[in-house]
C-alpha atoms as a PDB file:
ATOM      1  CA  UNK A   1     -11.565  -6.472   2.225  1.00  0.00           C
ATOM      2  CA  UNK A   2     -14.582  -4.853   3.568  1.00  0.00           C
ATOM      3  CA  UNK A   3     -16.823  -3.482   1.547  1.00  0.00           C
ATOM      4  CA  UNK A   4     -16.529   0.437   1.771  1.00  0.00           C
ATOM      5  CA  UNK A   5     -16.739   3.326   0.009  1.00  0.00           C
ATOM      6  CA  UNK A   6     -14.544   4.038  -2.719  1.00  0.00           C
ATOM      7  CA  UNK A   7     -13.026   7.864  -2.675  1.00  0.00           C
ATOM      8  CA  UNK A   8     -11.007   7.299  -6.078  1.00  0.00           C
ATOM      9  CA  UNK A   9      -7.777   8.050  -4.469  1.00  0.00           C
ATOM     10  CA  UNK A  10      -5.332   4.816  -4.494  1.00  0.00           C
ATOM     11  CA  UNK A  11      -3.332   6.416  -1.772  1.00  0.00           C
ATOM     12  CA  UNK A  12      -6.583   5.952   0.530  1.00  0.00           C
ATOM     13  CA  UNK A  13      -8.649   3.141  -0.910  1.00  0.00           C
ATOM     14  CA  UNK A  14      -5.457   0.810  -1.796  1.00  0.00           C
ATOM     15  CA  UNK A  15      -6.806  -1.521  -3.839  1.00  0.00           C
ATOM     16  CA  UNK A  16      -3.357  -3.690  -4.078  1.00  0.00           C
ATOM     17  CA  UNK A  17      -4.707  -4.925  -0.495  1.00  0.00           C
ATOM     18  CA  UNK A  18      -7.043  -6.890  -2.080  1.00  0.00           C
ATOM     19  CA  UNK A  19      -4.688  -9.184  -3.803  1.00  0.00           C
ATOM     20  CA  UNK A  20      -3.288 -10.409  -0.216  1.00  0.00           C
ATOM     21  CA  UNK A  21      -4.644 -12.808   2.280  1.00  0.00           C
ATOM     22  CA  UNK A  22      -6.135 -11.845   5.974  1.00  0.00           C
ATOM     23  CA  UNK A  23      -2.883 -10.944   7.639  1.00  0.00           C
ATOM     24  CA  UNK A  24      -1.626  -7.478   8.145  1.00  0.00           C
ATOM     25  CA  UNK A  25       0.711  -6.224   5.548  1.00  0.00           C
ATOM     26  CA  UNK A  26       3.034  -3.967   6.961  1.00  0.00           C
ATOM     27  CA  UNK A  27       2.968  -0.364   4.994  1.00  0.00           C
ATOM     28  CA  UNK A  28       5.514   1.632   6.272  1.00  0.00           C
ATOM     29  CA  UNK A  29       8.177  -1.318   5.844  1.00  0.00           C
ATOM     30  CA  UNK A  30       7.038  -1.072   2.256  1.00  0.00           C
ATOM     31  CA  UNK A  31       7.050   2.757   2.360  1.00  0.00           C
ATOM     32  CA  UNK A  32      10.912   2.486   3.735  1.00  0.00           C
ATOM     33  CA  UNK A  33      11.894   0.258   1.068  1.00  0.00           C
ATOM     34  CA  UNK A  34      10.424   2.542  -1.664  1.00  0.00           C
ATOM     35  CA  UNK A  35      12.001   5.460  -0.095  1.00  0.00           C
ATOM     36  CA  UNK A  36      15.382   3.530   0.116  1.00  0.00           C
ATOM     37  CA  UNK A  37      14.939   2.684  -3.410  1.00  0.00           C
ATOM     38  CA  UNK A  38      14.310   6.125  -4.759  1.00  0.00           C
ATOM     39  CA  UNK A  39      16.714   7.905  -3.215  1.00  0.00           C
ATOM     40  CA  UNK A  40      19.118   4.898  -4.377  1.00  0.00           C
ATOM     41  CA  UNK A  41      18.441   5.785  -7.975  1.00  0.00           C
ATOM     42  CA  UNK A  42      18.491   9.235  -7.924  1.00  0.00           C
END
């Protein structure tokens, strides 16, 4: 993770990133399954 300036918002900075390797972790396939999820349980 490069080392940038931290706005305070996790939506922007994401800090979970920094628990995974290099490769590109795709967000919006997470995003879907959230969605899914939620609108599963409510």
């Amino acid at each position: 993770m490069e080392n940038k300036k931290l706005t305070g918002y996790p939506s922007i900075d994401k800090p979970w990133l920094k628990y995974y390797s290099g490769g590109k972790v795709d967000i919006k396939k997470l995003e879907s399954k959230a969605l899914k999820l939620s609108k599963k349980n409510a």
